[in-house]
PDB file of N, CA and C in Angstrom:
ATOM      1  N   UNK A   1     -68.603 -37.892 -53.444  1.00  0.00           N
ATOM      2  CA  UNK A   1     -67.288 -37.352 -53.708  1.00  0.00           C
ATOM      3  C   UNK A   1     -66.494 -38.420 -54.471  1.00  0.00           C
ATOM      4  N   UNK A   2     -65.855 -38.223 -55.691  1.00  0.00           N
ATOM      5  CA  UNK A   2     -64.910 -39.156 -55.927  1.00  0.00           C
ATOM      6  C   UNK A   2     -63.643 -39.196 -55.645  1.00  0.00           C
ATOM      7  N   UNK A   3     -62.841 -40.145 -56.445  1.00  0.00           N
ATOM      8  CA  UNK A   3     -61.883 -40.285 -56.065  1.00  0.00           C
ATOM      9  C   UNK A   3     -60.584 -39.217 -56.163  1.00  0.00           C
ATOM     10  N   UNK A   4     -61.143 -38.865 -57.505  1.00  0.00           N
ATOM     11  CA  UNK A   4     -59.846 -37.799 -57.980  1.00  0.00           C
ATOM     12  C   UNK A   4     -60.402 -36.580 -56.966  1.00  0.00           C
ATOM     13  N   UNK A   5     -61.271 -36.239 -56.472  1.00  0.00           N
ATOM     14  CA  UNK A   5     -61.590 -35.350 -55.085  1.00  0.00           C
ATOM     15  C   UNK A   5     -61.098 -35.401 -54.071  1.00  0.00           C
ATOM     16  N   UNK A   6     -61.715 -36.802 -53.677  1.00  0.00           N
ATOM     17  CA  UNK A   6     -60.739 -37.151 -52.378  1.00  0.00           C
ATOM     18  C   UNK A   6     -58.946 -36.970 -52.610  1.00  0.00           C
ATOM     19  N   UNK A   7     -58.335 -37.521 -53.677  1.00  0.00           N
ATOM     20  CA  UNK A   7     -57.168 -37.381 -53.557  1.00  0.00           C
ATOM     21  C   UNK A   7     -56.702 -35.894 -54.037  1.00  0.00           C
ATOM     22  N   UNK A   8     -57.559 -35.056 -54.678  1.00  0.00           N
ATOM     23  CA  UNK A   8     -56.934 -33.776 -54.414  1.00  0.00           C
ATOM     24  C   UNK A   8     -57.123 -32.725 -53.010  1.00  0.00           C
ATOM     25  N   UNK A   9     -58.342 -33.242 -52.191  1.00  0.00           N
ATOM     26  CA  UNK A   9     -57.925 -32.766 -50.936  1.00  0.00           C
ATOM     27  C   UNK A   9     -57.266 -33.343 -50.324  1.00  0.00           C
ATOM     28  N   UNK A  10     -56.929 -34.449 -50.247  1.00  0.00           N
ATOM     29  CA  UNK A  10     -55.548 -35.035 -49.521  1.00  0.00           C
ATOM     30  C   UNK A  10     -54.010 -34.072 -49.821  1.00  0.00           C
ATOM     31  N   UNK A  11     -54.361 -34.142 -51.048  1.00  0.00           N
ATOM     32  CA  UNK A  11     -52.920 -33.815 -51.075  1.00  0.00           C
ATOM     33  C   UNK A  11     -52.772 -32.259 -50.608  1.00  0.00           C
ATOM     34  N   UNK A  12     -54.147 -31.127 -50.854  1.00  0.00           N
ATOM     35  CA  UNK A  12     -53.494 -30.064 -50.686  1.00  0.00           C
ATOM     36  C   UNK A  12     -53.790 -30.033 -49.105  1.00  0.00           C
ATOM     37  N   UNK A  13     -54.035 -30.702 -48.135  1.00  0.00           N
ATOM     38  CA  UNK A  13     -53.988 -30.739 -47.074  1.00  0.00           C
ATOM     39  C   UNK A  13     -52.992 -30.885 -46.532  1.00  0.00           C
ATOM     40  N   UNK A  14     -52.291 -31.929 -47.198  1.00  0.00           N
ATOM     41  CA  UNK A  14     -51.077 -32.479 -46.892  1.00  0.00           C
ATOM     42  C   UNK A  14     -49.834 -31.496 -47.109  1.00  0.00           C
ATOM     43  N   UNK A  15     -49.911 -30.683 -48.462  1.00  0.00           N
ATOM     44  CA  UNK A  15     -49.432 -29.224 -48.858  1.00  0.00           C
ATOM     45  C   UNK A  15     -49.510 -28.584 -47.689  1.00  0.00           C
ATOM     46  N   UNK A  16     -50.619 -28.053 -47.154  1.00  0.00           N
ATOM     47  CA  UNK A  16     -50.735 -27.180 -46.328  1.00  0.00           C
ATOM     48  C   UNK A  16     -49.928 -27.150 -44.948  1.00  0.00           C
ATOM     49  N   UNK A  17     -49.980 -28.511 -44.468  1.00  0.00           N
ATOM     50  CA  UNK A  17     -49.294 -29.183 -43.019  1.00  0.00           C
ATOM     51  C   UNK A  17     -48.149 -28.822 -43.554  1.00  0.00           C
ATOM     52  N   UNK A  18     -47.620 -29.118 -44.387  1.00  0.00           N
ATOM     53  CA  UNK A  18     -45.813 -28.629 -45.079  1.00  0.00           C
ATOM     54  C   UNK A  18     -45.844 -27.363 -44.957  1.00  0.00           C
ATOM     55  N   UNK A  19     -46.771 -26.505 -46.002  1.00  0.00           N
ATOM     56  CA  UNK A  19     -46.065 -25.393 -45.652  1.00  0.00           C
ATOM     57  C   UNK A  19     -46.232 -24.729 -44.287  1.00  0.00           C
ATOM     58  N   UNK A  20     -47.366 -25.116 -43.396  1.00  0.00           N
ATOM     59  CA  UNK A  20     -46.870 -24.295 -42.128  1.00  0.00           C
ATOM     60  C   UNK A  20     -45.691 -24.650 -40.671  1.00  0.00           C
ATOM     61  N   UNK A  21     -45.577 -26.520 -41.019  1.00  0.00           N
ATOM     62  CA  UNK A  21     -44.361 -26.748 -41.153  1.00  0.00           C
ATOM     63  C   UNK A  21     -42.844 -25.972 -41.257  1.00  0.00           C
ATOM     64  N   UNK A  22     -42.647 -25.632 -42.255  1.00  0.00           N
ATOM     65  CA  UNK A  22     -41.456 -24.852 -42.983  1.00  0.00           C
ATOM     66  C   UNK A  22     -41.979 -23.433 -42.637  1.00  0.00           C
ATOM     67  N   UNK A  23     -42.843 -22.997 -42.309  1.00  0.00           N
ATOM     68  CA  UNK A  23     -43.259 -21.309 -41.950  1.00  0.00           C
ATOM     69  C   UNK A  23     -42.914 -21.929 -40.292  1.00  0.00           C
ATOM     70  N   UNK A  24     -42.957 -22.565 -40.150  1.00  0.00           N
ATOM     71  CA  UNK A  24     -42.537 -23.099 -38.284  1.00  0.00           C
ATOM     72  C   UNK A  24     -41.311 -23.368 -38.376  1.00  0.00           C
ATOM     73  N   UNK A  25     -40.439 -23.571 -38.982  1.00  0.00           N
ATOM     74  CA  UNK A  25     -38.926 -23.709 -39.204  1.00  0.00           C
ATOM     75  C   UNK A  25     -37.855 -22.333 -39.494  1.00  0.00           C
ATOM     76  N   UNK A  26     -38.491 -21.500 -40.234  1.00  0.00           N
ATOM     77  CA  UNK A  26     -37.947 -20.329 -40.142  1.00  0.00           C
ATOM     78  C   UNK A  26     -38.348 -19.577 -38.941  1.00  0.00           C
ATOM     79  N   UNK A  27     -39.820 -19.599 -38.911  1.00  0.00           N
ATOM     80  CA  UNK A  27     -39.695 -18.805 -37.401  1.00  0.00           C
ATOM     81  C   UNK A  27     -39.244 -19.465 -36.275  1.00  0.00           C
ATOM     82  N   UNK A  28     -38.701 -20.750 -35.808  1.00  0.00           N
ATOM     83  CA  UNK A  28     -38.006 -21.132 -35.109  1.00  0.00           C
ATOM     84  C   UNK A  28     -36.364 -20.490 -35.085  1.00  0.00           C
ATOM     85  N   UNK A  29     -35.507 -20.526 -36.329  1.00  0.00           N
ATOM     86  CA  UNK A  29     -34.565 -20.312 -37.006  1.00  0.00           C
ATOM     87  C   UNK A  29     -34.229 -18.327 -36.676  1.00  0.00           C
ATOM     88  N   UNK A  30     -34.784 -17.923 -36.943  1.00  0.00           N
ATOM     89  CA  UNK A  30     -34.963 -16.530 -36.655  1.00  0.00           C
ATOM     90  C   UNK A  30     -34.764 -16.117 -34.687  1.00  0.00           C
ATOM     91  N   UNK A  31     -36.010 -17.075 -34.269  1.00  0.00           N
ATOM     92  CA  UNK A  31     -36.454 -16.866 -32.819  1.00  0.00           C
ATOM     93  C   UNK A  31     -34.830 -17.466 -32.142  1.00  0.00           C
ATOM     94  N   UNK A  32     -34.181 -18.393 -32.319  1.00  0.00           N
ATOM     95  CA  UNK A  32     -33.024 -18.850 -32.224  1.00  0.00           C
ATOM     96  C   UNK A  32     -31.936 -18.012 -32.170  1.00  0.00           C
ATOM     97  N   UNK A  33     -32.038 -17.079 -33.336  1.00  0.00           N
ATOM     98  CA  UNK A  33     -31.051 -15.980 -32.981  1.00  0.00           C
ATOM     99  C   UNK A  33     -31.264 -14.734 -32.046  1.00  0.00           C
ATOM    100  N   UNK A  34     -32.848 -14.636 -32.447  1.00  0.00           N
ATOM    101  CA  UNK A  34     -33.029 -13.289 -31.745  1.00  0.00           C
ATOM    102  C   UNK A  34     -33.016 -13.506 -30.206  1.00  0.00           C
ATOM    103  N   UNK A  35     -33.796 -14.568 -29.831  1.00  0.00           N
ATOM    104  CA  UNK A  35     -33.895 -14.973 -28.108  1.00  0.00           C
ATOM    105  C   UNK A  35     -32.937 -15.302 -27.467  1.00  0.00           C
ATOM    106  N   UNK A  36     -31.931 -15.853 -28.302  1.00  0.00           N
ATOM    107  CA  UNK A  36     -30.090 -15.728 -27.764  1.00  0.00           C
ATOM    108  C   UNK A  36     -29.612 -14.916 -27.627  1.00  0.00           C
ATOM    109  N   UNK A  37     -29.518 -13.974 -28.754  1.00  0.00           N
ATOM    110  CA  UNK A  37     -29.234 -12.499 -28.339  1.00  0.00           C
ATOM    111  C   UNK A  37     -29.404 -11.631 -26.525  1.00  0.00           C
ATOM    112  N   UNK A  38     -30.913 -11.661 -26.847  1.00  0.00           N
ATOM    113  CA  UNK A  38     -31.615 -11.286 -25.910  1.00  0.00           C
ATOM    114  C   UNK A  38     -31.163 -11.564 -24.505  1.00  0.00           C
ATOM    115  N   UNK A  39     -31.267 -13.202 -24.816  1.00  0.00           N
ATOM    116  CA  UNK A  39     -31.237 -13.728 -23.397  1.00  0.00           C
ATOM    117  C   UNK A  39     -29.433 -13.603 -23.003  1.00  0.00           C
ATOM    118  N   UNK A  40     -28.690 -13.763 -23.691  1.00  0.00           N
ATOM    119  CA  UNK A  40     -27.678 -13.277 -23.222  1.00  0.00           C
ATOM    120  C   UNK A  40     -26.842 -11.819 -22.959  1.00  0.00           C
ATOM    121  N   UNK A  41     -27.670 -11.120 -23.403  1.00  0.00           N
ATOM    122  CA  UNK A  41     -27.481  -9.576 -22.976  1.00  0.00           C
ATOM    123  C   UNK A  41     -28.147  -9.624 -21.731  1.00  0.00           C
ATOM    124  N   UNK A  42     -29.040  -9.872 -21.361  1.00  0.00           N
ATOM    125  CA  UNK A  42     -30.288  -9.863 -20.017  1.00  0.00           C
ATOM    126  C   UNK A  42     -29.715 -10.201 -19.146  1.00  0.00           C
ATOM    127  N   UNK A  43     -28.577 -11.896 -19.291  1.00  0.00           N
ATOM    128  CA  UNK A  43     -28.114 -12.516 -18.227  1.00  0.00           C
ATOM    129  C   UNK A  43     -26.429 -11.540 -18.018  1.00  0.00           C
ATOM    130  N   UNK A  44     -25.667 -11.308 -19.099  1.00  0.00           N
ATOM    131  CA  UNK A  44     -24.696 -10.755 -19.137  1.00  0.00           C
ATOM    132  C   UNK A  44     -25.000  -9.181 -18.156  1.00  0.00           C
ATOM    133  N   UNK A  45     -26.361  -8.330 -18.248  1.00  0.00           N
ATOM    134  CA  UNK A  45     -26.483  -7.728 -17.335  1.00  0.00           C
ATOM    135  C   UNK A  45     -26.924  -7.676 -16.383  1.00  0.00           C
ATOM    136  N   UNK A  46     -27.520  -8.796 -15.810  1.00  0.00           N
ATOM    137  CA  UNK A  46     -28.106  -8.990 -14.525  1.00  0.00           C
ATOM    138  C   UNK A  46     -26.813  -9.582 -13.746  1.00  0.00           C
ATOM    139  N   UNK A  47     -26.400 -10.452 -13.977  1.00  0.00           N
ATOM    140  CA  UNK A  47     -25.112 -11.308 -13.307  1.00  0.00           C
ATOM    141  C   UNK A  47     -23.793 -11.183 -13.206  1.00  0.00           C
ATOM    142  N   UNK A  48     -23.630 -10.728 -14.655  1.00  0.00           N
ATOM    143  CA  UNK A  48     -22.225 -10.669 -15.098  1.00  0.00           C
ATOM    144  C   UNK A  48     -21.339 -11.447 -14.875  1.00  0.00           C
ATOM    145  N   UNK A  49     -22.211 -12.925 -15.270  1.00  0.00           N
ATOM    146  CA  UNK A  49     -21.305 -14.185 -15.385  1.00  0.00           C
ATOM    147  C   UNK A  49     -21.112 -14.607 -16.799  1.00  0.00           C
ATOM    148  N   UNK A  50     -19.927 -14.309 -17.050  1.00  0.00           N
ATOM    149  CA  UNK A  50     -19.971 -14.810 -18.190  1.00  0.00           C
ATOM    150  C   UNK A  50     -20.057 -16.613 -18.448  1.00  0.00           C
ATOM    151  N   UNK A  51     -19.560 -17.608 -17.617  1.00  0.00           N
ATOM    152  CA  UNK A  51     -19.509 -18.861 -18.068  1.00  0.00           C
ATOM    153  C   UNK A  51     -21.722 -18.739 -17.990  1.00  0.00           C
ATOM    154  N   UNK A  52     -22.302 -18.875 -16.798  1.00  0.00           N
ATOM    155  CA  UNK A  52     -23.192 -18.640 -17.098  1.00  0.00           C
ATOM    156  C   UNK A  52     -24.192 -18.182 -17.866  1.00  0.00           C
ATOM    157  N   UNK A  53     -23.318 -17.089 -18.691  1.00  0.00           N
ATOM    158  CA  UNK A  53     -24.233 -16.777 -20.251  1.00  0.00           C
ATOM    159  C   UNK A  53     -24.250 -17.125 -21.263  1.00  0.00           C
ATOM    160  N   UNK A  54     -22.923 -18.427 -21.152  1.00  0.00           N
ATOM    161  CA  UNK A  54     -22.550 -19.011 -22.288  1.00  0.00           C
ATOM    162  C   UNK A  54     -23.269 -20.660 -22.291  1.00  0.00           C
ATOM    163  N   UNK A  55     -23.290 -20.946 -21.157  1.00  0.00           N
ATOM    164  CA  UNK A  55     -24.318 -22.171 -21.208  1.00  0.00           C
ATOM    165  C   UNK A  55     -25.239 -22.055 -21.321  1.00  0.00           C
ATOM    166  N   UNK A  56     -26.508 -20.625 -20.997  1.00  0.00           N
ATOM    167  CA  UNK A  56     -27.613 -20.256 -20.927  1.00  0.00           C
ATOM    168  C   UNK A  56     -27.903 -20.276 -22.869  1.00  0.00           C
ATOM    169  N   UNK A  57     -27.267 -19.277 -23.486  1.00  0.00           N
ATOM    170  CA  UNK A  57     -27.028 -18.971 -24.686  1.00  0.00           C
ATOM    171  C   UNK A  57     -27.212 -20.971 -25.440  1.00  0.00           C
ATOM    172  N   UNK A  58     -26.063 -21.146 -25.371  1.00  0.00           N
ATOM    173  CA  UNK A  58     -25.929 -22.622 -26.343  1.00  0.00           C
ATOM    174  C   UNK A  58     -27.303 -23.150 -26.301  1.00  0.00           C
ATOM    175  N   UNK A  59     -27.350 -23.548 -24.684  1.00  0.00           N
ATOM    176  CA  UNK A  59     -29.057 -24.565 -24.711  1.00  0.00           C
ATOM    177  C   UNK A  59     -29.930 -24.080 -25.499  1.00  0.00           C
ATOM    178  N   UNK A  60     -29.961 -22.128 -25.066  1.00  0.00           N
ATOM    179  CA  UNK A  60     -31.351 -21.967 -25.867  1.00  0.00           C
ATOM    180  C   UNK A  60     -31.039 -22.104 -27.401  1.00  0.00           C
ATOM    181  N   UNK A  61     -29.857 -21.652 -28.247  1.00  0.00           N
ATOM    182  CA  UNK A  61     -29.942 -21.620 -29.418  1.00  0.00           C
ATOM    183  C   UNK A  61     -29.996 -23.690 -30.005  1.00  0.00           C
ATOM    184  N   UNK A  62     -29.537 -24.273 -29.032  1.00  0.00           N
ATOM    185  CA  UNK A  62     -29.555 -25.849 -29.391  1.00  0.00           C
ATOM    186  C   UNK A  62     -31.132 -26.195 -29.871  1.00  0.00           C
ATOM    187  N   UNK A  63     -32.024 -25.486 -28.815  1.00  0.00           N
ATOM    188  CA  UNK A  63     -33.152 -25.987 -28.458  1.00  0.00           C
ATOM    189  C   UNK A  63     -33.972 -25.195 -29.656  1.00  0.00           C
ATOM    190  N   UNK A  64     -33.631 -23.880 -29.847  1.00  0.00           N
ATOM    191  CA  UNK A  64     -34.812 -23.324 -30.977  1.00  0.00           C
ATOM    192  C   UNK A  64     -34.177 -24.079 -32.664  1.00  0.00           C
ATOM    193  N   UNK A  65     -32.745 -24.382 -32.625  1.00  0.00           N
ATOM    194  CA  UNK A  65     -32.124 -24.965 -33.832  1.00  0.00           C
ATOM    195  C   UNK A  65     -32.500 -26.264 -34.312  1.00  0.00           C
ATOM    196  N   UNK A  66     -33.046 -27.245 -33.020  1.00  0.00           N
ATOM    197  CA  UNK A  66     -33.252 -28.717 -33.249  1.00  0.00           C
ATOM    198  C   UNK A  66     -34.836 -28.688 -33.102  1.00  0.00           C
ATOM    199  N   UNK A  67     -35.486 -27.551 -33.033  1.00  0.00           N
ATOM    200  CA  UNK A  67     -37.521 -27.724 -33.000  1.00  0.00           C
ATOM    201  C   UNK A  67     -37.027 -27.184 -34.762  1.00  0.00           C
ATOM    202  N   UNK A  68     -36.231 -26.241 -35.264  1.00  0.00           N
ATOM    203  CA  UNK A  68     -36.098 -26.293 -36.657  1.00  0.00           C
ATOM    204  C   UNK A  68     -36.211 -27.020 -37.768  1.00  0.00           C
ATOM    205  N   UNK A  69     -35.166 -27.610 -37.137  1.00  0.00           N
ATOM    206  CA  UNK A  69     -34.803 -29.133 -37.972  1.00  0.00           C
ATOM    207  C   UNK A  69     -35.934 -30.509 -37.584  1.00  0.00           C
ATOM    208  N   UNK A  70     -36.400 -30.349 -36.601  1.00  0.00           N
ATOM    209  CA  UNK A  70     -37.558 -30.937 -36.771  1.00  0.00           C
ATOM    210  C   UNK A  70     -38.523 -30.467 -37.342  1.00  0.00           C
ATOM    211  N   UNK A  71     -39.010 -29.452 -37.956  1.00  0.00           N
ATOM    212  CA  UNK A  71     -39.916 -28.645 -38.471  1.00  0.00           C
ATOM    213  C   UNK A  71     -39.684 -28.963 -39.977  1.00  0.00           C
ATOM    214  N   UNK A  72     -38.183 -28.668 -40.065  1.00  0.00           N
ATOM    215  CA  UNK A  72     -38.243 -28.966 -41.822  1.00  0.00           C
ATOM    216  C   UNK A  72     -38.284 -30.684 -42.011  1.00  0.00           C
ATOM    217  N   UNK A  73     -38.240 -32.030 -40.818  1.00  0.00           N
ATOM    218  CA  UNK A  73     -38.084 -32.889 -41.316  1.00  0.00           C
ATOM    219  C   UNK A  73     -39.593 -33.026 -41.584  1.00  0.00           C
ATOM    220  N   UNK A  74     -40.588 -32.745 -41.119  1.00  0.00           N
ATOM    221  CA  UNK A  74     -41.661 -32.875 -40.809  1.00  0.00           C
ATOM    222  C   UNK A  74     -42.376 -32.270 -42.395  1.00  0.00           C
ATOM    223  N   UNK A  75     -42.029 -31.093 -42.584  1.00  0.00           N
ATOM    224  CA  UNK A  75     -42.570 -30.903 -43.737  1.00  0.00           C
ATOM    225  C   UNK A  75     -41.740 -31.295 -44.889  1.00  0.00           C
ATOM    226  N   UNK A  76     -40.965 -32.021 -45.090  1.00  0.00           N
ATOM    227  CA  UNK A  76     -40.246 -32.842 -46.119  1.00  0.00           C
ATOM    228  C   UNK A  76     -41.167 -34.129 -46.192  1.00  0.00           C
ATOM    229  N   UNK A  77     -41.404 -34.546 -44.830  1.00  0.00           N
ATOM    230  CA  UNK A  77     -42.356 -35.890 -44.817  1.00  0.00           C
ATOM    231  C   UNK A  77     -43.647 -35.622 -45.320  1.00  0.00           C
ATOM    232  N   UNK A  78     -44.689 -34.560 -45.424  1.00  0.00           N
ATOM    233  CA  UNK A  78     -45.480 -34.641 -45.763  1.00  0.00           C
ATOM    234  C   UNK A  78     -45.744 -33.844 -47.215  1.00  0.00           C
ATOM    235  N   UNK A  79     -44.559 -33.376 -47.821  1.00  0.00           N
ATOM    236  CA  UNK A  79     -44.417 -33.140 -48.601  1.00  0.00           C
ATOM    237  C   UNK A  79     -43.967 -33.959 -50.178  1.00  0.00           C
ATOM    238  N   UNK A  80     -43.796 -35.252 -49.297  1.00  0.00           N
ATOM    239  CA  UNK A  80     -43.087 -36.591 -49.699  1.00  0.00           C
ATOM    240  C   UNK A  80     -44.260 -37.269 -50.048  1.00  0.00           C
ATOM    241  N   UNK A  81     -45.403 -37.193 -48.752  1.00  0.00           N
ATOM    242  CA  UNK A  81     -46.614 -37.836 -48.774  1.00  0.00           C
ATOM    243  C   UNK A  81     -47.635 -37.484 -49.917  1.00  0.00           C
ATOM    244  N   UNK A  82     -47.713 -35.805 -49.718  1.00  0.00           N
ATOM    245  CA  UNK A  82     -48.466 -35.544 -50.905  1.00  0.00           C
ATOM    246  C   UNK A  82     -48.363 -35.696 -52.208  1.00  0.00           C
ATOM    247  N   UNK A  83     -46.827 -36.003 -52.729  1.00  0.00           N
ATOM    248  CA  UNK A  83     -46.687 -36.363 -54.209  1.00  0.00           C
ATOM    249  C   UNK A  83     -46.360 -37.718 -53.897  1.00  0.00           C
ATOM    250  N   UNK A  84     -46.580 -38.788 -53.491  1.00  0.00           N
ATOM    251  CA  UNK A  84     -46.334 -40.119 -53.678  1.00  0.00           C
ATOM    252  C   UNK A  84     -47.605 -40.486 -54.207  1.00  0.00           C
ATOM    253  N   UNK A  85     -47.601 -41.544 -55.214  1.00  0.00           N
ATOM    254  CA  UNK A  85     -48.724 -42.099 -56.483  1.00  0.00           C
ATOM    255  C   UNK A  85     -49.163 -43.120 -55.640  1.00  0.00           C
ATOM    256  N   UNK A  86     -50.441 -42.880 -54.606  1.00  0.00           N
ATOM    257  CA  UNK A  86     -51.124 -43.450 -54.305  1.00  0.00           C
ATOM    258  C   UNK A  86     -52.933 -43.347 -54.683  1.00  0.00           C
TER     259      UNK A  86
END
């Protein structure tokens, strides 16, 4: 195998980890709204606490918003990796 081989499967490997990366960032991004939704209609009718549906709500949308943003830093990094002139 040479070299210009090896470095073109590197890189579209490295492509690939990005884009499912960023396909893991929107569906995080999406799941964030929809499972908030959800989960606060569910708790709003089981309990009918509202302070309780409002802390329930934040965490989860904090938590699917910041696996996001880790998702897109992640495929920025290896997206960084694959075009750097090594």
């Amino acid at each position: 195998m040479t070299r210009l081989q090896m470095r073109y499967e590197r890189k579209t490997t490295l492509l690939k980890k990005a884009h499912n990366y960023s396909m893991l960032m929107i569906l995080s991004y999406f799941s964030a709204i929809a499972v908030t939704l959800f989960v606060g209609v569910l708790i709003d009718i089981i309990t009918d606490n509202t302070d309780l549906m409002i802390d329930v709500c934040t965490l989860t949308f904090l938590g699917f918003g910041l696996l996001g943003i880790l998702c897109m830093a992640l495929s920025f990094i290896y997206t960084e990796k694959a075009f750097e002139r090594n």
